[in-house]
C-alpha atoms as a PDB file:
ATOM      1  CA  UNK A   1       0.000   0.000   0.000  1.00  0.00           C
ATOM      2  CA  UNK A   2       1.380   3.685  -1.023  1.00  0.00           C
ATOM      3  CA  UNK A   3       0.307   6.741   1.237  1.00  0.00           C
ATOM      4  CA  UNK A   4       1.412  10.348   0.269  1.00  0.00           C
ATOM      5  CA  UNK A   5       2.489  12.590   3.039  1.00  0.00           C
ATOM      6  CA  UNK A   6       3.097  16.307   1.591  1.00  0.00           C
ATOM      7  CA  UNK A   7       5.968  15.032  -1.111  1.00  0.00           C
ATOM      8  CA  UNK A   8       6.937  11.631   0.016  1.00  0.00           C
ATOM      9  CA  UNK A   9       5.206   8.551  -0.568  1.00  0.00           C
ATOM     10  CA  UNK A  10       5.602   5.888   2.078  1.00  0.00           C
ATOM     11  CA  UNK A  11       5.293   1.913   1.068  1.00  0.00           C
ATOM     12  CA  UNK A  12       3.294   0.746   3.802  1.00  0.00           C
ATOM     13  CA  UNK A  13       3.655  -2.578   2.198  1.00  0.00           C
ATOM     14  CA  UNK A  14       1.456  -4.987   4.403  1.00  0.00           C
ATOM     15  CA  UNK A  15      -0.664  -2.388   6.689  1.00  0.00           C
ATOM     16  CA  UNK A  16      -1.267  -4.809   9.540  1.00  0.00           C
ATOM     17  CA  UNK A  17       3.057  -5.703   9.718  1.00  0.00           C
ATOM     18  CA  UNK A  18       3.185  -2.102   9.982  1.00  0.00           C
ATOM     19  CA  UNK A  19       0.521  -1.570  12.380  1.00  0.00           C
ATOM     20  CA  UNK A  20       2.135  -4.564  14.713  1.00  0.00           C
ATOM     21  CA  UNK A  21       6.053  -3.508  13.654  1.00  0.00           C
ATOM     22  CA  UNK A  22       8.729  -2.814  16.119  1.00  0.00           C
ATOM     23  CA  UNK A  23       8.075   0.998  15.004  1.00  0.00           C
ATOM     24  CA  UNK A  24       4.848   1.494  16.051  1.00  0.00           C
ATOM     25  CA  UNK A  25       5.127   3.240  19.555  1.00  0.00           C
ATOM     26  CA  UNK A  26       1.374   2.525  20.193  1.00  0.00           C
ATOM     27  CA  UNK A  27      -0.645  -1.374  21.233  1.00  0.00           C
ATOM     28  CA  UNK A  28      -3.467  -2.965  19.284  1.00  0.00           C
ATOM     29  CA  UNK A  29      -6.161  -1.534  22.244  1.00  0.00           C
ATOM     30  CA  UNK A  30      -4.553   2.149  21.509  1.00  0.00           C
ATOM     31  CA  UNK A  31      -4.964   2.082  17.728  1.00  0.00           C
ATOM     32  CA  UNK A  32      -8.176   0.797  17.923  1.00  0.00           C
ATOM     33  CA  UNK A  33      -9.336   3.793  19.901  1.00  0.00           C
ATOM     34  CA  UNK A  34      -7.674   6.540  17.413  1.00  0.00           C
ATOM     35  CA  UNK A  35     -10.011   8.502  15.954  1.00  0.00           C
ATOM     36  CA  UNK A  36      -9.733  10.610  12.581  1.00  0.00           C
ATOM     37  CA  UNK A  37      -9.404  13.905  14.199  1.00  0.00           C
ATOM     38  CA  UNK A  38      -6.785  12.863  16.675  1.00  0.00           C
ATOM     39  CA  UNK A  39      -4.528  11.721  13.663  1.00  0.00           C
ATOM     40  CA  UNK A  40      -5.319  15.063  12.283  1.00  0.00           C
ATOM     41  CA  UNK A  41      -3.966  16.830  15.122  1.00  0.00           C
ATOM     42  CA  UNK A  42      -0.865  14.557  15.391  1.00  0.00           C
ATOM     43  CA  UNK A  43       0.016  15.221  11.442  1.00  0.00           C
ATOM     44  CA  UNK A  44      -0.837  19.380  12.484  1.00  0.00           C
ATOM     45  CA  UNK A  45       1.482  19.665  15.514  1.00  0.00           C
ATOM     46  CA  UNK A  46       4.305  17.170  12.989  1.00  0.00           C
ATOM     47  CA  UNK A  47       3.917  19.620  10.535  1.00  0.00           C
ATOM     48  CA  UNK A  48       3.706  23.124  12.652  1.00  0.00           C
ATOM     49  CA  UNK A  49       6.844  21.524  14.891  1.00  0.00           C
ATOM     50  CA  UNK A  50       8.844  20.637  11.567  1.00  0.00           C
ATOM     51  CA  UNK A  51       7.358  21.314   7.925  1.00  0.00           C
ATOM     52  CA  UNK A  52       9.870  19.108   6.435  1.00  0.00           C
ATOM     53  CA  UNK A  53       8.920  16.333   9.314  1.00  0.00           C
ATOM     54  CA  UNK A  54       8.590  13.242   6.127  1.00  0.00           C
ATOM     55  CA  UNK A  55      12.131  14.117   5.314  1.00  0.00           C
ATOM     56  CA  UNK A  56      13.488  14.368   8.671  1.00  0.00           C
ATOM     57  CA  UNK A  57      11.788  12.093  10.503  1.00  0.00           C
ATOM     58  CA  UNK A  58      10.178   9.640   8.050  1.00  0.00           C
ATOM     59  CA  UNK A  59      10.052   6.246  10.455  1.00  0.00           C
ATOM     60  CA  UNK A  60       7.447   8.676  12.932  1.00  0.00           C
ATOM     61  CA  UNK A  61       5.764   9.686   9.614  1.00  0.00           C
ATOM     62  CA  UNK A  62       5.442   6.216   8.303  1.00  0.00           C
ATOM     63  CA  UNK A  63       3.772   5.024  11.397  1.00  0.00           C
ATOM     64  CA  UNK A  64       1.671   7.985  11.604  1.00  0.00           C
ATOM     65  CA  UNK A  65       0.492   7.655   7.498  1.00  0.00           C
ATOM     66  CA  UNK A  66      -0.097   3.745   8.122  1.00  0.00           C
ATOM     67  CA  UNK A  67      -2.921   4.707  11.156  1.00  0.00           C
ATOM     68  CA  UNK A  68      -4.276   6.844   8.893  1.00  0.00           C
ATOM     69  CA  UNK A  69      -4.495   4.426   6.333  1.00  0.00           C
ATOM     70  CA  UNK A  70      -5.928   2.176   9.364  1.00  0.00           C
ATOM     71  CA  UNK A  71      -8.441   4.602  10.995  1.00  0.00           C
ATOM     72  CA  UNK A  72      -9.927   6.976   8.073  1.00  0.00           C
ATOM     73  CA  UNK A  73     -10.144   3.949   5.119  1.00  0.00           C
ATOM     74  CA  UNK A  74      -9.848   5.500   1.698  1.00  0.00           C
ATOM     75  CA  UNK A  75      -7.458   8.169   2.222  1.00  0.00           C
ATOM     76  CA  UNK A  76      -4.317   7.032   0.760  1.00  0.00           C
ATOM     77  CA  UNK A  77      -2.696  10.810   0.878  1.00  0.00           C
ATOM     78  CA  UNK A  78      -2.790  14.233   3.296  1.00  0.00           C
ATOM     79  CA  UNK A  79      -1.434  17.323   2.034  1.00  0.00           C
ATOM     80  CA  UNK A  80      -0.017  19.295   5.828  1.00  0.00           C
ATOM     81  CA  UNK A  81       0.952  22.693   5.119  1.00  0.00           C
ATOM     82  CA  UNK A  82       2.291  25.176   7.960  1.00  0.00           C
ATOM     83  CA  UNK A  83       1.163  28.557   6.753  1.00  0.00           C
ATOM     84  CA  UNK A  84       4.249  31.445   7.330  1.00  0.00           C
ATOM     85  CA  UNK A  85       3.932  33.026  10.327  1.00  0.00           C
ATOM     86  CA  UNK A  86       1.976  30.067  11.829  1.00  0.00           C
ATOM     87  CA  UNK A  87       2.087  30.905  16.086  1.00  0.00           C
ATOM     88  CA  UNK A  88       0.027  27.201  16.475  1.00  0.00           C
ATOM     89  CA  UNK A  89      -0.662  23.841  15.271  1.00  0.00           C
ATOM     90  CA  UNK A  90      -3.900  25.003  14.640  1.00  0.00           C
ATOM     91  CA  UNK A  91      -3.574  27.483  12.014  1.00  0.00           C
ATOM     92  CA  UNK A  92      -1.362  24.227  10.014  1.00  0.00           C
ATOM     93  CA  UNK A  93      -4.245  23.035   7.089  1.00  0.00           C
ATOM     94  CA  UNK A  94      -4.812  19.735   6.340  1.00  0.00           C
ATOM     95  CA  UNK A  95      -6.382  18.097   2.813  1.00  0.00           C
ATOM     96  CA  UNK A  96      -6.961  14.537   2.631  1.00  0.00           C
ATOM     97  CA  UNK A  97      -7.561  13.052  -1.143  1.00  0.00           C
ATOM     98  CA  UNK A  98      -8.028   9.590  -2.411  1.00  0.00           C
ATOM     99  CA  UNK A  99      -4.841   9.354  -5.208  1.00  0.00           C
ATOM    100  CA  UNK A 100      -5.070   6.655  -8.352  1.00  0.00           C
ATOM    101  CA  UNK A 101      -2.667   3.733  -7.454  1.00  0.00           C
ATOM    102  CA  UNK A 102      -1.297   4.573 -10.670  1.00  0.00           C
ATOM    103  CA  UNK A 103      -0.554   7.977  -9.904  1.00  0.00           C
ATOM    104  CA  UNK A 104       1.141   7.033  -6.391  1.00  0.00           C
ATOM    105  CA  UNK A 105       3.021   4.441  -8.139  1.00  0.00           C
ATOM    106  CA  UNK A 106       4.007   6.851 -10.854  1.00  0.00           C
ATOM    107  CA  UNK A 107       5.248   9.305  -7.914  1.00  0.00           C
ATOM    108  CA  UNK A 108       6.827   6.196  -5.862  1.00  0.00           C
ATOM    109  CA  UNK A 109       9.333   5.299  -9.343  1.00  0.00           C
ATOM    110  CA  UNK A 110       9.922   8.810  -9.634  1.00  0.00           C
ATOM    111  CA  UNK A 111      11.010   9.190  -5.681  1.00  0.00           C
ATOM    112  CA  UNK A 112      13.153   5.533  -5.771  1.00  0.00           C
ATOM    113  CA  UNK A 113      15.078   6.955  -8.567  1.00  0.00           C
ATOM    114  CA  UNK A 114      15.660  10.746  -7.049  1.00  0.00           C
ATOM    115  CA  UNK A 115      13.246  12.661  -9.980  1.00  0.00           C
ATOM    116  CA  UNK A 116      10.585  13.902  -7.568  1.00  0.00           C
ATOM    117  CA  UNK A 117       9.806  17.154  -6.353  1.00  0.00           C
ATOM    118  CA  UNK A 118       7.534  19.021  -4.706  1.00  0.00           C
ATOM    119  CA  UNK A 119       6.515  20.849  -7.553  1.00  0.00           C
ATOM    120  CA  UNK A 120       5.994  17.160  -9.303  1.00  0.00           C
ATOM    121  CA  UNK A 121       3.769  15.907  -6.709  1.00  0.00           C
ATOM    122  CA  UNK A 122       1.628  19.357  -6.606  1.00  0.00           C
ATOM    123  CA  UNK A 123       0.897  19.061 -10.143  1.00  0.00           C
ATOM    124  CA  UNK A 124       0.138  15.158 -10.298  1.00  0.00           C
ATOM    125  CA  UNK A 125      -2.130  15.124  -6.919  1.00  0.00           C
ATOM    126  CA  UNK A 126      -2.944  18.260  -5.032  1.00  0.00           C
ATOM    127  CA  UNK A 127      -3.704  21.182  -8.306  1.00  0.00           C
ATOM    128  CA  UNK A 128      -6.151  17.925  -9.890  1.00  0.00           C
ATOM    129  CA  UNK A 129      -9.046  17.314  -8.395  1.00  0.00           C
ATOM    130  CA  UNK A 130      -8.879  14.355  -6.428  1.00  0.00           C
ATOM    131  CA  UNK A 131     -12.385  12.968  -4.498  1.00  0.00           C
ATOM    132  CA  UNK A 132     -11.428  14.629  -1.531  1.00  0.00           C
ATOM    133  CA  UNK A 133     -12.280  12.858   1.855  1.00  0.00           C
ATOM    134  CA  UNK A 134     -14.372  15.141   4.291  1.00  0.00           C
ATOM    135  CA  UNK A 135     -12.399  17.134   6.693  1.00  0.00           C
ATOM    136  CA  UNK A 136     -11.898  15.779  10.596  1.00  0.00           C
ATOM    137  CA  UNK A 137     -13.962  17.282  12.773  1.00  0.00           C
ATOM    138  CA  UNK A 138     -12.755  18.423  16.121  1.00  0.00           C
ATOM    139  CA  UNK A 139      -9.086  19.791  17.243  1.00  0.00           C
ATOM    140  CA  UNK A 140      -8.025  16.356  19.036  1.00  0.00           C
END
């Protein structure tokens, strides 16, 4: 399974290995109680803490993209953008979409073989007009 977070596409592979990996700092019982906003919040303070946060810390992002995949099924990619001159997590927007498999496998070649950029993924995913998933309600 692909997930695009901002300009990087993760291969969750097998979700549930993911979900049950060594990396995941949370139990079956805890993921089961996540909700959609509270994954919302976690990929808002990510973003407002560090906007380049898939780059830098892409292990915390992985987990993070594969309970999203998880809790809020059909999203396969979240756009996170800190706004200049954010002063909170709460002014960082957030745009779910539902991506062709084709398109995030285009972008994952691309990304393997050091060819994509921001500007690439903009153009393929966020500037098209995706079915975008309704927003999470709620601040966490």
């Amino acid at each position: 399974m692909l997930f695009l977070f901002n300009d990087v596409v993760f291969d969750l592979g097998d979700l549930k290995s993911v979900l049950r990996g060594e990396d995941m700092p949370l139990d079956t019982a805890q993921i089961e109680a996540l909700t959609p906003a509270q994954l919302t919040t976690l990929a808002r303070e990510a973003v407002f803490a560090d906007p380049n946060v898939a780059h830098t810390r892409p292990k915390h992002i992985r987990c993070l993209v594969a309970l999203m995949a998880y809790v809020i099924p059909g999203s396969n990619a979240i756009l996170v953008v800190r706004p200049e001159g954010a002063k909170s997590w709460i002014e960082v927007g957030v745009r779910f979409a539902q991506v062709p498999i084709e398109t995030l496998a285009f972008l994952w070649t691309a990304q393997q073989s050091k060819r994509l950029s921001a500007a690439e993924v903009n153009s393929s995913v966020w500037t098209r007009s995706s079915a975008p998933l309704p927003p999470a309600t709620g601040t966490g």
